[in-house]
Protein backbone atom coordinates (compact mmCIF):
# COMPACT_ATOMS: atom_id res chain seq x y z
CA UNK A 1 -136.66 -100.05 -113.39
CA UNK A 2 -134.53 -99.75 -116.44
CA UNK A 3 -135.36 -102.50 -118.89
CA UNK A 4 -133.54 -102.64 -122.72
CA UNK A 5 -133.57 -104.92 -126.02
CA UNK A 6 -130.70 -105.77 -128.69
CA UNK A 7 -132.11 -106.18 -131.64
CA UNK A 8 -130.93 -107.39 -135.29
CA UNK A 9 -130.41 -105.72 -138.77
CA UNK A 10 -134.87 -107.21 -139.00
CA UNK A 11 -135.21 -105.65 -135.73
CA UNK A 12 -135.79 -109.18 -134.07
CA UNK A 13 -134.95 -109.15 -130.63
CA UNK A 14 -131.49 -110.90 -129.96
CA UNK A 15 -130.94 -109.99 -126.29
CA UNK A 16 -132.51 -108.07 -123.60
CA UNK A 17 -131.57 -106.48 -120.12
CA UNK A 18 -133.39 -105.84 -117.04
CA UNK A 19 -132.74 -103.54 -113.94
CA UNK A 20 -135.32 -103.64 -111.29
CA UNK A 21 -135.35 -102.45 -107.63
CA UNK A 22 -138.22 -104.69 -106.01
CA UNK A 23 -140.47 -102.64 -103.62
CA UNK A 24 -140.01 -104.99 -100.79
CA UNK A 25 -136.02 -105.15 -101.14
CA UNK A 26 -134.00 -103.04 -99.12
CA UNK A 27 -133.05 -99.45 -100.51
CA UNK A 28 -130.46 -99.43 -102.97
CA UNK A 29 -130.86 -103.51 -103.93
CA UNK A 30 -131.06 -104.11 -107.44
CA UNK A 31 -132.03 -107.39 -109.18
CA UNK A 32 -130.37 -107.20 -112.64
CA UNK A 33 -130.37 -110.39 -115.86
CA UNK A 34 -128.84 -109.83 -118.99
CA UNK A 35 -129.97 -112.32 -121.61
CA UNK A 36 -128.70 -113.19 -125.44
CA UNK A 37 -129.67 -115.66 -128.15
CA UNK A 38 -127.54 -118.40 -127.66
CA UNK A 39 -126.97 -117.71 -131.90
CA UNK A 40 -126.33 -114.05 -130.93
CA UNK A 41 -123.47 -115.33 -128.35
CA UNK A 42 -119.72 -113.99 -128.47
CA UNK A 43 -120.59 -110.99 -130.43
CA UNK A 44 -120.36 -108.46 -127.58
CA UNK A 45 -124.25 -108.31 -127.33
CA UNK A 46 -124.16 -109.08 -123.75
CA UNK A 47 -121.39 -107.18 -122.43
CA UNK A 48 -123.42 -103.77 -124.60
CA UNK A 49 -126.43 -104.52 -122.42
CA UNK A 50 -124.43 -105.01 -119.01
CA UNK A 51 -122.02 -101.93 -119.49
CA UNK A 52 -125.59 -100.32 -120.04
CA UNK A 53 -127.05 -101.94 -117.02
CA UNK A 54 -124.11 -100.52 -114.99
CA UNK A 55 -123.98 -97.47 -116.06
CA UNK A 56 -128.36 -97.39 -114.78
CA UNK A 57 -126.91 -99.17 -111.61
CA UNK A 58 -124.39 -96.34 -110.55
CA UNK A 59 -126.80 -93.50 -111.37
CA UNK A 60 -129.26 -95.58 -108.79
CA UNK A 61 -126.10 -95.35 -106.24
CA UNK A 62 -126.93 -99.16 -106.31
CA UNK A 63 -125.07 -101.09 -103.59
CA UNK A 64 -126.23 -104.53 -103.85
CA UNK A 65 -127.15 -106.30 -106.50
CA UNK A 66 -128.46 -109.96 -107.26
CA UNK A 67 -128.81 -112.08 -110.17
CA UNK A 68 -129.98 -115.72 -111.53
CA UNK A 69 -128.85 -117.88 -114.16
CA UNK A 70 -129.96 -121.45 -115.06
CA UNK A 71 -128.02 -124.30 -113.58
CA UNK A 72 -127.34 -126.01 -116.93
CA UNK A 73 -126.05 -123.02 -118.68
CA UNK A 74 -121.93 -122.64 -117.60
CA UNK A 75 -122.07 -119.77 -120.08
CA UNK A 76 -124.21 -117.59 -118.56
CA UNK A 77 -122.57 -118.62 -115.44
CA UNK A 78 -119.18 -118.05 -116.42
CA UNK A 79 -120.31 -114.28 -118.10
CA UNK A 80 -121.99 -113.51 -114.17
CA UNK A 81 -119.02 -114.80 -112.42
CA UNK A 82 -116.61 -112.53 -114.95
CA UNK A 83 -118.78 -109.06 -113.23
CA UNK A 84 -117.91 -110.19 -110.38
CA UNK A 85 -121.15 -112.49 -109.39
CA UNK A 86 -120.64 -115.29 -107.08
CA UNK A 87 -123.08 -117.82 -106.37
CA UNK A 88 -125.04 -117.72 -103.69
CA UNK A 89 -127.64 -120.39 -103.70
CA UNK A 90 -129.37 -122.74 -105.77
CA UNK A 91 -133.29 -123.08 -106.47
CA UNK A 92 -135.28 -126.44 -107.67
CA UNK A 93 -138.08 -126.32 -109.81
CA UNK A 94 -140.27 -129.31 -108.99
CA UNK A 95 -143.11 -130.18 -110.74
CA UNK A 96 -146.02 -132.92 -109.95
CA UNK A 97 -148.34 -134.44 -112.34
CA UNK A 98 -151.73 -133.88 -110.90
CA UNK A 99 -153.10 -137.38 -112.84
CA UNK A 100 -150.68 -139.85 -111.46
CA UNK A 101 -150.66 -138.42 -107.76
CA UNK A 102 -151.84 -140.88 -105.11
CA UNK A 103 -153.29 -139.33 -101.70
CA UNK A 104 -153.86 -142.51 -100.69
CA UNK A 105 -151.11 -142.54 -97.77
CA UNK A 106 -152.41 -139.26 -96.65
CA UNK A 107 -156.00 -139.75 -96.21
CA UNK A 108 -155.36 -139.38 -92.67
CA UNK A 109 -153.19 -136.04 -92.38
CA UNK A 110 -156.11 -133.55 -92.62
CA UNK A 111 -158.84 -135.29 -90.82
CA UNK A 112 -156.16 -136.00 -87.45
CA UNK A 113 -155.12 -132.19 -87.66
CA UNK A 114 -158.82 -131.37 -87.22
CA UNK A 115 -159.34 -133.60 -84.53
CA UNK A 116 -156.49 -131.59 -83.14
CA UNK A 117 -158.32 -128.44 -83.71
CA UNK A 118 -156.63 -127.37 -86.72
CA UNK A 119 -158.99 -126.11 -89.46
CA UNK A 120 -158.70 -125.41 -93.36
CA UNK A 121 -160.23 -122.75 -95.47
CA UNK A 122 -159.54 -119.90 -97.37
CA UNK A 123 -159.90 -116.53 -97.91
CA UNK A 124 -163.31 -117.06 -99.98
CA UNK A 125 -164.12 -118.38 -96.61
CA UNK A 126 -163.88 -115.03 -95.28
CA UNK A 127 -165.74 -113.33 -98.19
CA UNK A 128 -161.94 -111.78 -99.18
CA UNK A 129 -162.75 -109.15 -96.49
CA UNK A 130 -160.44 -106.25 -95.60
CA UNK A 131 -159.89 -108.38 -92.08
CA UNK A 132 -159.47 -111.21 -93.82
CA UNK A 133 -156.70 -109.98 -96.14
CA UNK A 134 -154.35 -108.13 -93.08
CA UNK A 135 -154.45 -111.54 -91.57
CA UNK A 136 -153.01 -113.17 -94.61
CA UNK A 137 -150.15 -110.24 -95.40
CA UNK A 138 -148.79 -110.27 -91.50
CA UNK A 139 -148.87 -114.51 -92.16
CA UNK A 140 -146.85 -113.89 -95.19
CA UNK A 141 -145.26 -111.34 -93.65
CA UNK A 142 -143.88 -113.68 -90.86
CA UNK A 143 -143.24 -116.90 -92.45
CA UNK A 144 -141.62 -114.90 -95.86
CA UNK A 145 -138.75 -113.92 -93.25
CA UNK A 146 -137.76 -117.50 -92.75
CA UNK A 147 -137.18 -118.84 -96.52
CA UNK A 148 -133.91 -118.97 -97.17
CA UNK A 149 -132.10 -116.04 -99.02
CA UNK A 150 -135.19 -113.92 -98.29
CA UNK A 151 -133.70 -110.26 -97.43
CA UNK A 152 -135.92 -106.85 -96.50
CA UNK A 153 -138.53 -105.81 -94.60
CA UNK A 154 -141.51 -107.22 -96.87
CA UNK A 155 -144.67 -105.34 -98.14
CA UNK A 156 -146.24 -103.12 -96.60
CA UNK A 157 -150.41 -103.90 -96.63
CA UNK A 158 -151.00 -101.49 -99.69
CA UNK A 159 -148.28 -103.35 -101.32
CA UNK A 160 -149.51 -106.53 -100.26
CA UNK A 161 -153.12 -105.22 -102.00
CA UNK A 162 -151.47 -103.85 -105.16
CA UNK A 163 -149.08 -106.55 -105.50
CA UNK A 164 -150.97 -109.38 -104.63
CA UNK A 165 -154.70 -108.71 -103.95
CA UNK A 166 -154.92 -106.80 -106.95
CA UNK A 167 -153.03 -109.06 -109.36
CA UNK A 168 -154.12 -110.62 -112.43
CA UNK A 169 -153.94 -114.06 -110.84
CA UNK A 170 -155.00 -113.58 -107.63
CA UNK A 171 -158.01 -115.74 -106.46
CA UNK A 172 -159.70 -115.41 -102.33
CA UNK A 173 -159.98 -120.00 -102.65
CA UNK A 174 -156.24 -119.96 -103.89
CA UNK A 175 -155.58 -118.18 -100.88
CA UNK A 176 -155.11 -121.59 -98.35
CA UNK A 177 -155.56 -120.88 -94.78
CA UNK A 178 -154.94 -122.93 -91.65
CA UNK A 179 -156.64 -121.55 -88.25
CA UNK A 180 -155.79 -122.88 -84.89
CA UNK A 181 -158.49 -121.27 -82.63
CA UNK A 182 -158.66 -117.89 -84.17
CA UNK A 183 -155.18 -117.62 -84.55
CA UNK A 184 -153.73 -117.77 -88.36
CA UNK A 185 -150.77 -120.19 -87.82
CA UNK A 186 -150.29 -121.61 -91.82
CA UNK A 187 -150.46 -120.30 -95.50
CA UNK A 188 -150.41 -122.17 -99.27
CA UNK A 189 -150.92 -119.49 -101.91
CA UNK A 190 -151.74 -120.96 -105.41
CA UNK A 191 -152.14 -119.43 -109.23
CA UNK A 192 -153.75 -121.10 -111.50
CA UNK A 193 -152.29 -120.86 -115.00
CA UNK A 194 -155.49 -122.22 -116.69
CA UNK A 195 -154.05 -121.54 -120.40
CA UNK A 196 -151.82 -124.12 -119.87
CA UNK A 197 -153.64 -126.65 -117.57
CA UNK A 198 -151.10 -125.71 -115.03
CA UNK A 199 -150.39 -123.94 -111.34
CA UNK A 200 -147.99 -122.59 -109.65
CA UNK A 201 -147.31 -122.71 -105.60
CA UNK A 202 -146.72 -119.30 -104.80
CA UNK A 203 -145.82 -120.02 -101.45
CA UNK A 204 -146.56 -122.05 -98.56
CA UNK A 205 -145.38 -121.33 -94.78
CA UNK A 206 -146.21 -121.97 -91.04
CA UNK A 207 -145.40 -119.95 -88.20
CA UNK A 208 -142.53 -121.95 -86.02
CA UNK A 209 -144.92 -122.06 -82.99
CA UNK A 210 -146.92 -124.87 -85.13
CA UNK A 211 -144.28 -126.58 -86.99
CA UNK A 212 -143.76 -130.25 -86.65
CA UNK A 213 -146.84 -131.11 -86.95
CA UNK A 214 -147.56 -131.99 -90.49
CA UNK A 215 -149.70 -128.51 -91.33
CA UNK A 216 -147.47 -127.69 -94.19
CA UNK A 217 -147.90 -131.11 -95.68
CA UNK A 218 -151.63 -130.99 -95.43
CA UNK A 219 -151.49 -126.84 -97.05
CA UNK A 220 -149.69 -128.76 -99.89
CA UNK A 221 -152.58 -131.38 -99.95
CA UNK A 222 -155.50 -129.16 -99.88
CA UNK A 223 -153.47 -127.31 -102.71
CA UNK A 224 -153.38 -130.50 -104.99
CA UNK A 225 -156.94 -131.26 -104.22
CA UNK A 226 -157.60 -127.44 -105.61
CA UNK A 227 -155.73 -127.91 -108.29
CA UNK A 228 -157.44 -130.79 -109.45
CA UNK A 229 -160.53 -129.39 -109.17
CA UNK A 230 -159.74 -126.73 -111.63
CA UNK A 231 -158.46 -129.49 -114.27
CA UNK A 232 -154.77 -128.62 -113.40
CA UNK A 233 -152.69 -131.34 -115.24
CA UNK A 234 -149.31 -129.80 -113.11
CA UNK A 235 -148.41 -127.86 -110.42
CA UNK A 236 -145.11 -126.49 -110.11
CA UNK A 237 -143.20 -124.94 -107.68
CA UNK A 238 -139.94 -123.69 -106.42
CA UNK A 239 -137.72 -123.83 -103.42
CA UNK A 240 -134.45 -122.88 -101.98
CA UNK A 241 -131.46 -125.78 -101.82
CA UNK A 242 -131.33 -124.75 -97.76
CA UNK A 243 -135.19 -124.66 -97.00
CA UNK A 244 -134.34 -129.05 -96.25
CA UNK A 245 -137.87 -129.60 -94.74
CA UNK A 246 -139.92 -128.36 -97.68
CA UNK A 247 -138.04 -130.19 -99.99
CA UNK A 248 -138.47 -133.03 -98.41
CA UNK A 249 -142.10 -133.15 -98.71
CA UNK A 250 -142.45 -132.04 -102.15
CA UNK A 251 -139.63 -135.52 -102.26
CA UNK A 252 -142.75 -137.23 -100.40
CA UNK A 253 -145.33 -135.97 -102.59
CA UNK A 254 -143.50 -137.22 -105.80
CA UNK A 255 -142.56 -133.83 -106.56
CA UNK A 256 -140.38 -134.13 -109.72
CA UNK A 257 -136.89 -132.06 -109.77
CA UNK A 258 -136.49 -129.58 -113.15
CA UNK A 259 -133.80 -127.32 -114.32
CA UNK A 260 -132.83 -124.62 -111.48
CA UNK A 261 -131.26 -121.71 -110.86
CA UNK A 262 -128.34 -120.52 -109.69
CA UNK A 263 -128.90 -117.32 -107.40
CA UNK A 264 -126.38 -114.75 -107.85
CA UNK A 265 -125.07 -111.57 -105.70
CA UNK A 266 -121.92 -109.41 -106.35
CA UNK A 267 -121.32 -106.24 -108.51
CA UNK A 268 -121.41 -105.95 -112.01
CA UNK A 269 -117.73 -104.75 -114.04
CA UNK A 270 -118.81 -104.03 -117.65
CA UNK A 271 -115.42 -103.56 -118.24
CA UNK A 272 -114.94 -107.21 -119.10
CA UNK A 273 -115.43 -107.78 -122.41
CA UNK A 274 -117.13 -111.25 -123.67
């Protein structure tokens, strides 16, 4: 991880640059963002911190590398595309006021998967045990493979502990479970951002053996109904432009669109001057 700052003649930071290879990526991936003050822009600030970046990026032997910029900024977009980024996808932010939600039409989703033999908890359910947490990495494990764009093998379980368990935000009831039987078959992973009356939907996935049959859409529900019990005013999330059926129900939930991203892949060429 290489991460550097521009700063000014009042050493206020004007731009910054990160190089990062993710532990779950594949050897030799690199994520990399350059950033500048939109006042700071056209001064060569930017094209300092990615001829720097590079320069990180071939010591690494780096061989892929990805990138993000925001969907209503064609300058950044333009600078990315200039090193040689193209664009590979494109991510919505959605965001749903907790205060205006209705579940009214949904009253019945949870209680007819039950009758079905589908049950809801999570991992506070399970006292956060050891047992308990394997179940929930090789769940993530499995359904993280199937969102869009998603590339690598995934963490391993001390990862998964470190990264995840181990994490400032990390809570055993934001950890949404649904069990058929014994069997683990659906996951909704929520941080609450308390300081700001908000949350954030990590992720939510069900194994294809159980799809169809509205589990997702009821993870989502318990994870409002959590949510509002911690005084959440919004819950955001994000999702891929391909992953069709979750959008759609965040779409049925009243999940409101936001600025995006544009995901990026390609080499850098600091060569190019801007």
């Amino acid at each position: 991880t290489q991460r550097k700052v521009a700063v000014n003649s009042h050493d206020k930071v004007i731009g910054y640059s990160v190089v990062f290879h993710a532990p779950w990526s594949p050897d030799y991936h690199f994520y990399v963002w350059v950033g500048v003050d939109p006042a700071w822009r056209g001064q060569g600030i930017g094209t300092a911190l990615a001829a720097d970046a590079q320069t990180f990026l071939q010591e690494q032997q780096a061989t892929h590398l990805t990138s993000e910029v925001l969907d209503n900024d064609p300058i950044a977009l333009a600078f990315a595309q200039q090193r040689g980024f193209k664009m590979d996808r494109h991510h919505f932010a959605s965001v749903l006021e907790i205060a205006s939600f209705d579940e009214t039409p949904y009253q019945a989703v949870l209680p007819t998967l039950e009758a079905n033999g589908i049950r809801f908890g999570s991992l506070a359910d399970f006292q956060d045990s050891q047992e308990a947490r394997r179940k929930l990495h090789e769940l993530n494990t499995v359904t993280d493979q199937d969102i869009p764009g998603w590339e690598g093998p995934g963490l391993s379980f001390a990862e998964f502990e470190h990264w995840v368990c181990n994490s400032s935000w990390y809570r055993p009831e934001g950890q949404l479970i649904a069990l058929d039987g014994d069997q683990w078959v659906g996951m909704c992973t929520i941080e609450l951002r308390l300081e700001t009356q908000s949350a954030y939907n990590v992720h939510t996935g069900v194994l294809r053996s159980h799809r169809g049959r509205k589990i997702a859409l009821a993870l989502k529900l318990a994870a409002i109904r959590y949510a509002r019990a911690h005084s959440v005013q919004t819950l955001h999330t994000n999702n891929d432009s391909f992953n069709a059926p979750m959008l759609a129900i965040n779409q049925k939930l009243s999940y409101r669109p936001q600025i995006g991203k544009y995901m990026l892949s390609g080499v850098m060429r600091a060569e190019i001057k801007s």
